[in-house]
Protein backbone atom coordinates (compact mmCIF):
# COMPACT_ATOMS: atom_id res chain seq x y z
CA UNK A 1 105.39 73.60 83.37
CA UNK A 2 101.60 72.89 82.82
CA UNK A 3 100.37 74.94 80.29
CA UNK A 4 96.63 76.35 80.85
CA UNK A 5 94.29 77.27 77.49
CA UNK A 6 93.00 80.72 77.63
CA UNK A 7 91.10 81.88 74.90
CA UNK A 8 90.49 85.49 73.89
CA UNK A 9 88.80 87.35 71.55
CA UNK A 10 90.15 90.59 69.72
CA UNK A 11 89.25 92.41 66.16
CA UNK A 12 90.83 90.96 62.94
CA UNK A 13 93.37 93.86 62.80
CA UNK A 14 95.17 92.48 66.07
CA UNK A 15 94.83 88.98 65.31
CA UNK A 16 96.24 89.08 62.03
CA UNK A 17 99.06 91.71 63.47
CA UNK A 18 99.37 88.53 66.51
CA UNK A 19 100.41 86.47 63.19
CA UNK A 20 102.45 88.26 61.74
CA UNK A 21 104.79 89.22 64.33
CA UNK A 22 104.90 85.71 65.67
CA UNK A 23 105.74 84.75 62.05
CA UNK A 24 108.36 87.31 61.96
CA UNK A 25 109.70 86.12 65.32
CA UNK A 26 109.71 82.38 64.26
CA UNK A 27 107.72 81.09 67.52
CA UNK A 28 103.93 80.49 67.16
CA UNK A 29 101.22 82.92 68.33
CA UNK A 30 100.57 81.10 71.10
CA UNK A 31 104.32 81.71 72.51
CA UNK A 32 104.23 85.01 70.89
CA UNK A 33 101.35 86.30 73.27
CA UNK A 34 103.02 84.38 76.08
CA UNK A 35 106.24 86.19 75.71
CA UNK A 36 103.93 89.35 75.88
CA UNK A 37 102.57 88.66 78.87
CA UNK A 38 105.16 87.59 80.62
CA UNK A 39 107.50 91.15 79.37
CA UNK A 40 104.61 93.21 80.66
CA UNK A 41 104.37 91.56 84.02
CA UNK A 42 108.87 92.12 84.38
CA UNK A 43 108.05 95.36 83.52
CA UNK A 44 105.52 96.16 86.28
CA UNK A 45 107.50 94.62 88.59
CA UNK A 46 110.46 96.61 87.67
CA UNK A 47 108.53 99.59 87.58
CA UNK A 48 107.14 98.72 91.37
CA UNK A 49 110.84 98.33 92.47
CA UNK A 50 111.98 101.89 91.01
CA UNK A 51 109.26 103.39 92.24
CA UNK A 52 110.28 102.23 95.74
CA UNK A 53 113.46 103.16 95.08
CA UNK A 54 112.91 106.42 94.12
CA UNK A 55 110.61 107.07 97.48
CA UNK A 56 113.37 105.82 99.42
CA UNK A 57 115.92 108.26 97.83
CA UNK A 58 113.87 110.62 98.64
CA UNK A 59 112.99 110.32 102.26
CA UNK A 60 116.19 109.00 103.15
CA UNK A 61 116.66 112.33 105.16
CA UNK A 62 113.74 111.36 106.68
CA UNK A 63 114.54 108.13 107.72
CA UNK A 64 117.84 108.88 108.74
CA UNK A 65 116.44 111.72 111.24
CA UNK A 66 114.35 109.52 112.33
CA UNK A 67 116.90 106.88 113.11
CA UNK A 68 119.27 108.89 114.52
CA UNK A 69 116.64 110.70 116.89
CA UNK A 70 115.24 106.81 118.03
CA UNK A 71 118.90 105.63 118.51
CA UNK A 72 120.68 108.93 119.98
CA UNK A 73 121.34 107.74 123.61
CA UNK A 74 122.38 103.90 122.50
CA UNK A 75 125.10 104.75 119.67
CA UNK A 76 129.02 106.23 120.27
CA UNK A 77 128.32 109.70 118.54
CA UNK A 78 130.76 109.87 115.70
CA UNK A 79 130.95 106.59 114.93
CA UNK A 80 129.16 106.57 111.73
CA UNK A 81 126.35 103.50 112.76
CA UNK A 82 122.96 104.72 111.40
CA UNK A 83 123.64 106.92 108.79
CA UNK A 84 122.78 106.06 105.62
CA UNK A 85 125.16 104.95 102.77
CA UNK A 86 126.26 107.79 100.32
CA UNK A 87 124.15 107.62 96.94
């Protein structure tokens, strides 16, 4: 993968912490920040999926009235088609 050069400025505090860590890690601070970066943007991302989740869980009564009430006249009552799985 190409690699792009970003550079950034922060107070001595953080770049010397930057150092350190990376040292601790073995990997330089370039890969150090990457690896950063890169957990941060999982994160949101997982964050954005359990959030979803969570709204779904919680409307799936919702939903499932909704489904039920679109699909009433075109589905063998009893049957079990539409409803949602058990949690």
């Amino acid at each position: 993968m190409a690699k792009t050069q970003l550079n950034v400025r922060v107070d001595e505090g953080t770049a010397q912490a930057a150092r350190e860590r990376a040292l601790a890690r073995g990997v330089s601070v370039n890969r150090y920040i990457e690896e950063l970066v890169q957990r941060d943007a999982a994160e949101v991302g997982r964050s954005f999926v359990d959030a979803a989740a969570d709204f779904m869980k919680s409307y799936a009564s919702v939903f499932a009235e909704e489904l039920d009430a679109a699909g009433a006249g075109e589905r063998n009552p009893g049957s079990g088609a539409g409803s949602p799985p058990a949690a």
